[in-house]
C-alpha atoms as a PDB file:
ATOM      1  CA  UNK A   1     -17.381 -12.810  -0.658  1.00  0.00           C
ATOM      2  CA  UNK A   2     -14.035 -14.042   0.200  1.00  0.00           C
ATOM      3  CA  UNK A   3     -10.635 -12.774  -1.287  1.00  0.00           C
ATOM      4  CA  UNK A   4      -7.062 -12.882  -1.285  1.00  0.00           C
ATOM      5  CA  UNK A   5      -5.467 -10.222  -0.678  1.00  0.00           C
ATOM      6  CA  UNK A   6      -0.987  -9.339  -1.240  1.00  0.00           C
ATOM      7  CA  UNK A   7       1.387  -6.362  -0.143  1.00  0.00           C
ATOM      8  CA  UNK A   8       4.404  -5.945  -1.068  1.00  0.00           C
ATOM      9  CA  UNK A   9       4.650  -2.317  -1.505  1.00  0.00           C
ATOM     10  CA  UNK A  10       7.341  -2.020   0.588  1.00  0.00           C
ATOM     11  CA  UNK A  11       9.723  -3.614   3.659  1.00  0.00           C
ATOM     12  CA  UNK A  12       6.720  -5.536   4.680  1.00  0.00           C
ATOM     13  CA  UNK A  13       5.471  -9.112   3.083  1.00  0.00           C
ATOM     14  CA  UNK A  14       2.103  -9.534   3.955  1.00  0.00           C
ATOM     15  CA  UNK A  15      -0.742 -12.411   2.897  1.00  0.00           C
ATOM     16  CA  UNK A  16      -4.270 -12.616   4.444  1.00  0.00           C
ATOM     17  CA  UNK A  17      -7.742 -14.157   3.136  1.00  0.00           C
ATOM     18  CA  UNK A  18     -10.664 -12.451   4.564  1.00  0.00           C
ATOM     19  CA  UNK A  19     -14.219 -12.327   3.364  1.00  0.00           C
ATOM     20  CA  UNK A  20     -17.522  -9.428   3.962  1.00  0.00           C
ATOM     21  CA  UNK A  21     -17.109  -9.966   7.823  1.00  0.00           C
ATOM     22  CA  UNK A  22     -13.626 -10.948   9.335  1.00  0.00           C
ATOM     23  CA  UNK A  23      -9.973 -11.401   8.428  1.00  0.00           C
ATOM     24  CA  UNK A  24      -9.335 -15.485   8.407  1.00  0.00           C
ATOM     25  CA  UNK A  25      -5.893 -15.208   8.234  1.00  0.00           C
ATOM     26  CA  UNK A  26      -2.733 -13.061   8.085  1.00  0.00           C
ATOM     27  CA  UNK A  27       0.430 -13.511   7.660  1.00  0.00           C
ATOM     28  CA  UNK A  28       3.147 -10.684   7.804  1.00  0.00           C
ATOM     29  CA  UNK A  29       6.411 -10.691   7.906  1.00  0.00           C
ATOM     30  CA  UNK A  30       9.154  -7.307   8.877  1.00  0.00           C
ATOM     31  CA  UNK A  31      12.259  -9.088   8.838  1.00  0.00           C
ATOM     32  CA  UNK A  32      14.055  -7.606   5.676  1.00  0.00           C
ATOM     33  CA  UNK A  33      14.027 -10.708   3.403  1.00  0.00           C
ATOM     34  CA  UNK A  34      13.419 -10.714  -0.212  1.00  0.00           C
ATOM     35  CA  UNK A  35       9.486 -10.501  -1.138  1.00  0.00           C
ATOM     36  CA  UNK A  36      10.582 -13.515  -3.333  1.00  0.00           C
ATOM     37  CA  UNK A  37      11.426 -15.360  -0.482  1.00  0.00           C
ATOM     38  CA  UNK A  38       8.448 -15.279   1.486  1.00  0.00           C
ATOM     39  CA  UNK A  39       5.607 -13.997  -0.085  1.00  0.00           C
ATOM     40  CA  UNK A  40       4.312 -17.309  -2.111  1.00  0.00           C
ATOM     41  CA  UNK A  41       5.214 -19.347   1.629  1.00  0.00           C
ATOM     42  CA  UNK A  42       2.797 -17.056   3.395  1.00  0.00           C
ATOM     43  CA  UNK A  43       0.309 -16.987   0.996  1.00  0.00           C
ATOM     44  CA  UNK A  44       0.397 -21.064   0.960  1.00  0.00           C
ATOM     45  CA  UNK A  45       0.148 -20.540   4.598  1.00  0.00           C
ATOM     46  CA  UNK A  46      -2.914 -18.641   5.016  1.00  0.00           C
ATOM     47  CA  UNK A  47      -5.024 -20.362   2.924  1.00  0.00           C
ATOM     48  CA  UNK A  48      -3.888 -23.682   4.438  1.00  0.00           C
ATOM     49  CA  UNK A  49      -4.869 -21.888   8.041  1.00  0.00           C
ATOM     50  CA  UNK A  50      -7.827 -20.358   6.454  1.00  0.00           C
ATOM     51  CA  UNK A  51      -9.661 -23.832   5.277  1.00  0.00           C
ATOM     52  CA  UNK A  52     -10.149 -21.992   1.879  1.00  0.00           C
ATOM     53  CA  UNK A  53      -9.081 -23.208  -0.990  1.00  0.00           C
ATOM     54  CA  UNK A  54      -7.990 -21.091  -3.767  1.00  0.00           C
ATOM     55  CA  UNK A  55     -10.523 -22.033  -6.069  1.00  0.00           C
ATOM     56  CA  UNK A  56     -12.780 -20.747  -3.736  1.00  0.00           C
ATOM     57  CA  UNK A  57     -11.420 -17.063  -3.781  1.00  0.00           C
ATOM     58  CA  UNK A  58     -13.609 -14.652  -5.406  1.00  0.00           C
ATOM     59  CA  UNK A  59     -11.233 -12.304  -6.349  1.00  0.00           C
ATOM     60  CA  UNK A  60      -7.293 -11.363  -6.003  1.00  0.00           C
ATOM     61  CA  UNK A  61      -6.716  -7.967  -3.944  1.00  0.00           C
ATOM     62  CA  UNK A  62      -3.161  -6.020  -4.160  1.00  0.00           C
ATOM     63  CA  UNK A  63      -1.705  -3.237  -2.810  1.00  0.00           C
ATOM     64  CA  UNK A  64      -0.627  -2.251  -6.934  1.00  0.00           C
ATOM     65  CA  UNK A  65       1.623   1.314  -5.948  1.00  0.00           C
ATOM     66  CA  UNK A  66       3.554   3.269  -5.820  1.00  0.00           C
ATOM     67  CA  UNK A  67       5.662   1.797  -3.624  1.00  0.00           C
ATOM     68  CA  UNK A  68       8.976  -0.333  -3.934  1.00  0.00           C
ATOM     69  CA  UNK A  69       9.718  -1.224  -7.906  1.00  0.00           C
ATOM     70  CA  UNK A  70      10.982  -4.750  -7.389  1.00  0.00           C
ATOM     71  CA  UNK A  71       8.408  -5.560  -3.989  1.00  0.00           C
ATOM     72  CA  UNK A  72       5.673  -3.972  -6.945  1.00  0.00           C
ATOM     73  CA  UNK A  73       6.571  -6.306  -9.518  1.00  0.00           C
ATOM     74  CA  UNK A  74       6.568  -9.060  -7.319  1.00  0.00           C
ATOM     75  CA  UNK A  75       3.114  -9.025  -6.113  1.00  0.00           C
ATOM     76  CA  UNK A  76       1.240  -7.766  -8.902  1.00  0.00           C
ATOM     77  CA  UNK A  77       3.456 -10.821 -11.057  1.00  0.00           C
ATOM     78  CA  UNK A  78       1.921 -13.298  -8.234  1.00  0.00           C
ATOM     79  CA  UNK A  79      -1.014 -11.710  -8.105  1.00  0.00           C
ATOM     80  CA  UNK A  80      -1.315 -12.019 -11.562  1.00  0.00           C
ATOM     81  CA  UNK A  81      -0.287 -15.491 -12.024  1.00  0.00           C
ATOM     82  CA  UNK A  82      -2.869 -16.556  -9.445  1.00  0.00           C
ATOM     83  CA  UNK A  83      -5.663 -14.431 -11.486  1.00  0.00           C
ATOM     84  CA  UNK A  84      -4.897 -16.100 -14.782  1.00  0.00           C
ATOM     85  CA  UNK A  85      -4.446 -19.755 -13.620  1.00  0.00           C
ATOM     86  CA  UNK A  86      -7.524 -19.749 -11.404  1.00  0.00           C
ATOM     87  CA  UNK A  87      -9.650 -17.093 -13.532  1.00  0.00           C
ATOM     88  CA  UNK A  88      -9.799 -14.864 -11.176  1.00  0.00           C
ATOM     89  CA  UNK A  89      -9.997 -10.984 -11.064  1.00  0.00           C
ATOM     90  CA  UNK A  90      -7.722  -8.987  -9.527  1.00  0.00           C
ATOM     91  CA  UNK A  91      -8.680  -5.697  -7.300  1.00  0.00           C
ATOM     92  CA  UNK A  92      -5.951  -3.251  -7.409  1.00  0.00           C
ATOM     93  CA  UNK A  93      -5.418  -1.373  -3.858  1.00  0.00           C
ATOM     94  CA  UNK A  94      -3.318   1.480  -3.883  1.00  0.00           C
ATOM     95  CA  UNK A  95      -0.706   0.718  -1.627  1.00  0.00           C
ATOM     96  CA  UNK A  96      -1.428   4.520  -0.545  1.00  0.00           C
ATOM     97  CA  UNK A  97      -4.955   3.717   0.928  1.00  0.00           C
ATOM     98  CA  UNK A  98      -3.710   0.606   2.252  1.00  0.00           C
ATOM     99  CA  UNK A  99      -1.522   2.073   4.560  1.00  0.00           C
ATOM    100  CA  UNK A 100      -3.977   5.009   5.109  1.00  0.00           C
ATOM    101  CA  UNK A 101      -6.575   2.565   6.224  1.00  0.00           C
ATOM    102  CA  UNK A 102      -4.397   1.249   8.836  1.00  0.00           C
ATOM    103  CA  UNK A 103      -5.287   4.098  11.268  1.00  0.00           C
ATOM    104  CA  UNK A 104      -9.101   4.267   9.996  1.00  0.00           C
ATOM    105  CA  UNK A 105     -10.271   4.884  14.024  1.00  0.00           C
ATOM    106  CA  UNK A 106      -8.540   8.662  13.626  1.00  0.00           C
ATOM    107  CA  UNK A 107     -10.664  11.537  13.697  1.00  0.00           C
ATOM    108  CA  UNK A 108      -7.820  13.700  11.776  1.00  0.00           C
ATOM    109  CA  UNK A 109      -6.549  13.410   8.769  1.00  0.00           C
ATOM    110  CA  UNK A 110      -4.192  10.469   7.993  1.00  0.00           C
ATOM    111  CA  UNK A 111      -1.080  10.949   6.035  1.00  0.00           C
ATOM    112  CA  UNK A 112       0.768   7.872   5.044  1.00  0.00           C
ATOM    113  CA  UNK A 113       4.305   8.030   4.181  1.00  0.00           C
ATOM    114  CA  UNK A 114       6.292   5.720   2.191  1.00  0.00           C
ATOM    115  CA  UNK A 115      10.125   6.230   1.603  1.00  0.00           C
ATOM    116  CA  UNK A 116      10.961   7.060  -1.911  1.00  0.00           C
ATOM    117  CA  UNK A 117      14.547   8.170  -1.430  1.00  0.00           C
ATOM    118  CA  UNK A 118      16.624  11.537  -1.492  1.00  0.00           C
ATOM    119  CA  UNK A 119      14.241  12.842   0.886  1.00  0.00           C
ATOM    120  CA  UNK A 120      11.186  12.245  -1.255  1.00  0.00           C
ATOM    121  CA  UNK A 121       8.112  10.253  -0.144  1.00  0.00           C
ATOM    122  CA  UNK A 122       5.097   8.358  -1.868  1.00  0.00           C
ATOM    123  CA  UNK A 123       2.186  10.083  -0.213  1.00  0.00           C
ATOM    124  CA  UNK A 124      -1.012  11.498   0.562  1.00  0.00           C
ATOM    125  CA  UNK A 125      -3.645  12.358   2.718  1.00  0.00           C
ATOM    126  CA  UNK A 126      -7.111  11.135   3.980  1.00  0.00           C
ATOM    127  CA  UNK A 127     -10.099  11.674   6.276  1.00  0.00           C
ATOM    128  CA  UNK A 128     -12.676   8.721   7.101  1.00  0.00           C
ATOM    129  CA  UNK A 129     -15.893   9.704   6.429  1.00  0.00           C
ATOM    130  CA  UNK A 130     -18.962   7.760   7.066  1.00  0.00           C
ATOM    131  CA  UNK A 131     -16.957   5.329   7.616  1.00  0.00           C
ATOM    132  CA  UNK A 132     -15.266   5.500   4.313  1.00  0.00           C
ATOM    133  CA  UNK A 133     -11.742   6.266   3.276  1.00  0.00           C
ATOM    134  CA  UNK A 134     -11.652   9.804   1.306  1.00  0.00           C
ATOM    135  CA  UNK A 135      -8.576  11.240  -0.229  1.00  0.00           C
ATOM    136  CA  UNK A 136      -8.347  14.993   0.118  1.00  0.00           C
ATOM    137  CA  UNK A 137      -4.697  15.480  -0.955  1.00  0.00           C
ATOM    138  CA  UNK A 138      -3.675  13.608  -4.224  1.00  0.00           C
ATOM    139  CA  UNK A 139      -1.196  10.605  -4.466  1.00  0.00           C
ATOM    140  CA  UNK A 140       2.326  12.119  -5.513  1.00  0.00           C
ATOM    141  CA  UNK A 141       6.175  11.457  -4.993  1.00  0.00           C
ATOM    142  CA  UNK A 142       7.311  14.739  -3.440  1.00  0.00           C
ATOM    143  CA  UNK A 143       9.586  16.164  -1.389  1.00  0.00           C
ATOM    144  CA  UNK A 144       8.903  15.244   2.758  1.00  0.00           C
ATOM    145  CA  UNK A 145       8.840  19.130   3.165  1.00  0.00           C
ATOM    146  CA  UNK A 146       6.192  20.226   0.506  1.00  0.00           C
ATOM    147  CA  UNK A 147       4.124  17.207   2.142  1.00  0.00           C
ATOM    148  CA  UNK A 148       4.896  19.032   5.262  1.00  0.00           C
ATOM    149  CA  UNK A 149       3.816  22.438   4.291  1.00  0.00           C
ATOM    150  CA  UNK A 150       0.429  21.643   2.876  1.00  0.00           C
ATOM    151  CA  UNK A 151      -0.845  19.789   5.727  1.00  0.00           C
ATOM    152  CA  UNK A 152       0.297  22.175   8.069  1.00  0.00           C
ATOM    153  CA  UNK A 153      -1.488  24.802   6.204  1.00  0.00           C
ATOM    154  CA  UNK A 154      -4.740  23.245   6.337  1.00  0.00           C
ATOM    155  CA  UNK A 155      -4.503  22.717  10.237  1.00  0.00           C
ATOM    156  CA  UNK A 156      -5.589  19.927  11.527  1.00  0.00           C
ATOM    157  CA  UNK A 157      -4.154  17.277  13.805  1.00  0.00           C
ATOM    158  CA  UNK A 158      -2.779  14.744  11.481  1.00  0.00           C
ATOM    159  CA  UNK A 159      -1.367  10.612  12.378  1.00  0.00           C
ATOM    160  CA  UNK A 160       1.837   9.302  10.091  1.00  0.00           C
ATOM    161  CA  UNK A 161       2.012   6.204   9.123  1.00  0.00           C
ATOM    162  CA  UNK A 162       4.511   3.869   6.976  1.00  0.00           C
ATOM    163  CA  UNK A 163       8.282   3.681   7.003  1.00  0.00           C
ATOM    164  CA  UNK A 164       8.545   7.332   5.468  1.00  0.00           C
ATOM    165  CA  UNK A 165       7.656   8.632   8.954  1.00  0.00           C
ATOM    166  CA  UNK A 166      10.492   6.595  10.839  1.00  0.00           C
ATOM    167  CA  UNK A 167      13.176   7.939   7.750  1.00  0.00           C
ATOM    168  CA  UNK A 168      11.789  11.814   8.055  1.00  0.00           C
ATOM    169  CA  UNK A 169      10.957  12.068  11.977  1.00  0.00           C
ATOM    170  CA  UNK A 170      13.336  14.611  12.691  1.00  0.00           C
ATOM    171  CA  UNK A 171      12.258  16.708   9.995  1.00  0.00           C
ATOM    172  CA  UNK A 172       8.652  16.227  10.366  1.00  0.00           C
ATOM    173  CA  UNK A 173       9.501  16.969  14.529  1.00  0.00           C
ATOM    174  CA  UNK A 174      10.759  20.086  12.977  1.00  0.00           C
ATOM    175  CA  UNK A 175       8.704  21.583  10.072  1.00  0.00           C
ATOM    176  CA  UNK A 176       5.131  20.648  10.890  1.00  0.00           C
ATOM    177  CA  UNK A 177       3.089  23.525  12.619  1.00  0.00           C
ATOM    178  CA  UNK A 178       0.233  21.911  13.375  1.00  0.00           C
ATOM    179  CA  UNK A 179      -0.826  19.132  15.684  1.00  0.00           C
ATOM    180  CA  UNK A 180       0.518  15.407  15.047  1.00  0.00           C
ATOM    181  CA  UNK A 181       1.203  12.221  16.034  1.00  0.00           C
ATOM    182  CA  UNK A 182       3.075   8.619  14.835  1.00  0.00           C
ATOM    183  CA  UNK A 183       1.131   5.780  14.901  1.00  0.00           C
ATOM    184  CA  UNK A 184       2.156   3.009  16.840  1.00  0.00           C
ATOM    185  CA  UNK A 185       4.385  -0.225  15.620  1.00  0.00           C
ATOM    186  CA  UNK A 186       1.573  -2.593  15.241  1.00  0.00           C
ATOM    187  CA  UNK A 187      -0.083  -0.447  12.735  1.00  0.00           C
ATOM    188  CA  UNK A 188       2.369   1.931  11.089  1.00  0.00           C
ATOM    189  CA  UNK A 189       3.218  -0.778   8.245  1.00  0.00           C
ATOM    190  CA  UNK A 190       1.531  -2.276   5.287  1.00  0.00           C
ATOM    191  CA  UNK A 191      -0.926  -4.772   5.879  1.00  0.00           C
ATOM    192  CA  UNK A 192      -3.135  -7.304   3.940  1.00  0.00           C
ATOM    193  CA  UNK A 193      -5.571  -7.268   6.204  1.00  0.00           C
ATOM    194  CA  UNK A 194      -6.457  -3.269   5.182  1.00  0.00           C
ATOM    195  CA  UNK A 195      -5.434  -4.358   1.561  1.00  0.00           C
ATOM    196  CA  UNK A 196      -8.413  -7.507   1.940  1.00  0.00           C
ATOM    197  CA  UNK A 197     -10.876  -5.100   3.244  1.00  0.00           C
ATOM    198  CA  UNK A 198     -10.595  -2.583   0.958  1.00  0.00           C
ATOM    199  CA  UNK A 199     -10.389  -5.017  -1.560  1.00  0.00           C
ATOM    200  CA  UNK A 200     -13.638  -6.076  -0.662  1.00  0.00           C
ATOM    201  CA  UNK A 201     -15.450  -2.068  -0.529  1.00  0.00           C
ATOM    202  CA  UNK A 202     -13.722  -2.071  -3.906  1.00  0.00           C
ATOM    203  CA  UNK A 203     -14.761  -5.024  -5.197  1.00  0.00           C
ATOM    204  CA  UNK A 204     -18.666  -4.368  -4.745  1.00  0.00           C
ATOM    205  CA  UNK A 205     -18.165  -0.843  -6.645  1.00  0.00           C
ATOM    206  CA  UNK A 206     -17.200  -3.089  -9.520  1.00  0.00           C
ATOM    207  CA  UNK A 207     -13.236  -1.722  -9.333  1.00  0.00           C
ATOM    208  CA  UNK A 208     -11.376  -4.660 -10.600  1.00  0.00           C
ATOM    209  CA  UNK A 209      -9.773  -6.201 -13.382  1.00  0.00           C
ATOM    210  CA  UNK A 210      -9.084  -9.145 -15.405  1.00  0.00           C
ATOM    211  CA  UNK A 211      -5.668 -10.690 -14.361  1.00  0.00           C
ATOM    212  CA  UNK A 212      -4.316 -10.322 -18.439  1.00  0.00           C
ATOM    213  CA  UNK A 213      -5.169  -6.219 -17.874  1.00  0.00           C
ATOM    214  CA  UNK A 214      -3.359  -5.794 -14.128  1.00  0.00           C
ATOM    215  CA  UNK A 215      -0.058  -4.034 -14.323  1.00  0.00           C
ATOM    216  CA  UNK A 216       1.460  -2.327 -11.118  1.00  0.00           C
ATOM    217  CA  UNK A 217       1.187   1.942 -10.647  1.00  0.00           C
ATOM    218  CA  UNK A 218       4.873   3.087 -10.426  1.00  0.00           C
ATOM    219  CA  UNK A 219       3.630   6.959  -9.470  1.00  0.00           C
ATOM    220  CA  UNK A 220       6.839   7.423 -10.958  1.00  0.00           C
ATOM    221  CA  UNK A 221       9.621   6.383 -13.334  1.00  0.00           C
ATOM    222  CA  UNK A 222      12.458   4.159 -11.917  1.00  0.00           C
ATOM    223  CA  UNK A 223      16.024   5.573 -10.814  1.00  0.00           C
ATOM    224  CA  UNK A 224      17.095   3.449 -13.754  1.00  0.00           C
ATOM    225  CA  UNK A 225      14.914   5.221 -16.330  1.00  0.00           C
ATOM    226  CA  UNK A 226      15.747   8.714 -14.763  1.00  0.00           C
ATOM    227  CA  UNK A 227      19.215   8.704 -14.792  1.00  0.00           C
ATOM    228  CA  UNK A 228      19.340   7.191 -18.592  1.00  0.00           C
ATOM    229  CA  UNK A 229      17.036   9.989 -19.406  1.00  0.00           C
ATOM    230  CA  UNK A 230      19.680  12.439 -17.961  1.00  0.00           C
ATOM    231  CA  UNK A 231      22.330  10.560 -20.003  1.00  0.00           C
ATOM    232  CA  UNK A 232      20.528  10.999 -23.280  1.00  0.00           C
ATOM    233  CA  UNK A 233      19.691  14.917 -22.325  1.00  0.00           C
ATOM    234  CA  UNK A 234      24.168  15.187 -21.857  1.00  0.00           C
ATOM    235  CA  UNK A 235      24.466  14.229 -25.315  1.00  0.00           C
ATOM    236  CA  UNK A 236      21.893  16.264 -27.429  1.00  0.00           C
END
């Protein structure tokens, strides 16, 4: 099998093709530019370095939330586009066990943390077993502390990932009880690569969609939609 595979969940771009054994090709970029700056470049770029052409692809894999709104829209829109003009299915990732599956090699549990703003997060948390990726606390935007609380309660040594843990250090250096650590720079971001090979496990356990049915998981509604919603409760 060979797939495509998009993140833009959050401050990383990232395009790779990979198929049942290897990643072919990656391409990610940190560097703060617009997602619709870069992300149709990189994905022309690794399937130029990957000798694969699109029609080739099997299937379309993205990292589909929570994450960023506007990074959402924009890869689930490409992926989407791709899907419908080359027939394609799309795989929907959560952007979640994306990032979770960066640090599969931990024997803990694995908590990734994605900034959501006014000290909330986009999180939850995961053990690998058998060499699979199992949720054991629920996806949710909550605050960093109740995040904080639970895993401390349940006591084990536990790795944070994603740009979440850089924004809340101090506070997770200060609240957590248990054992922890950070993972290191070159795996503490999104990736397509962990996207592509999920996308794959996925794939084979028949989780995907046609590209007309693929819309993006928000977790929750957009500052935009909260703040008219506390307009319209000021004027009943």
């Amino acid at each position: 099998m060979k797939i495509l595979a998009i993140d833009s969940s959050g401050i990383v771009a990232s395009a790779a093709v990979a198929d049942d054994k290897n990643i072919i090709a990656e391409f990610t970029v940190n560097n703060r530019q617009t997602h619709s700056q870069t992300l149709l470049p990189m994905i022309d770029k690794v399937v130029q370095m990957s000798e694969i052409p699109l029609t080739d692809i099997d299937a379309i894999a993205v990292a589909s939330g929570p994450g960023s709104f506007t990074g959402l829209r924009i890869g689930s829109a490409t992926a989407k586009g791709l899907g419908l003009a080359l027939k394609k299915p799309i795989v929907p990732v959560s952007s979640l066990d994306g990032l979770a599956y960066r640090g599969a090699c931990f024997n803990g549990i694995i908590c990734p943390l994605m900034d959501a703003r006014r000290n909330q997060v986009y999180t939850a948390a995961y053990r690998i077993e058998n060499s699979r990726l199992v949720n054991i606390i629920a996806q949710k935007a909550v605050d960093i502390r109740e995040i904080l609380f639970e895993l401390s309660e349940m006591g084990e040594e536990v790795l944070f990932l994603g740009d979440g843990a850089d924004v809340h250090r101090k506070i997770i250096e200060e609240e957590i009880t248990t054992k922890y650590l950070f993972a290191p720079a070159y795996m503490s971001k999104q990736s397509a690569a962990s996207v592509a090979a999920l996308g794959i496990i996925y794939y084979s356990e028949g989780k995907y969609e046609s590209a007309a049915a693929h819309r993006p998981f928000y977790l929750r509604k957009s500052q935009a939609e909260r703040e008219r919603e506390e307009r319209l409760k000021g004027t009943v």
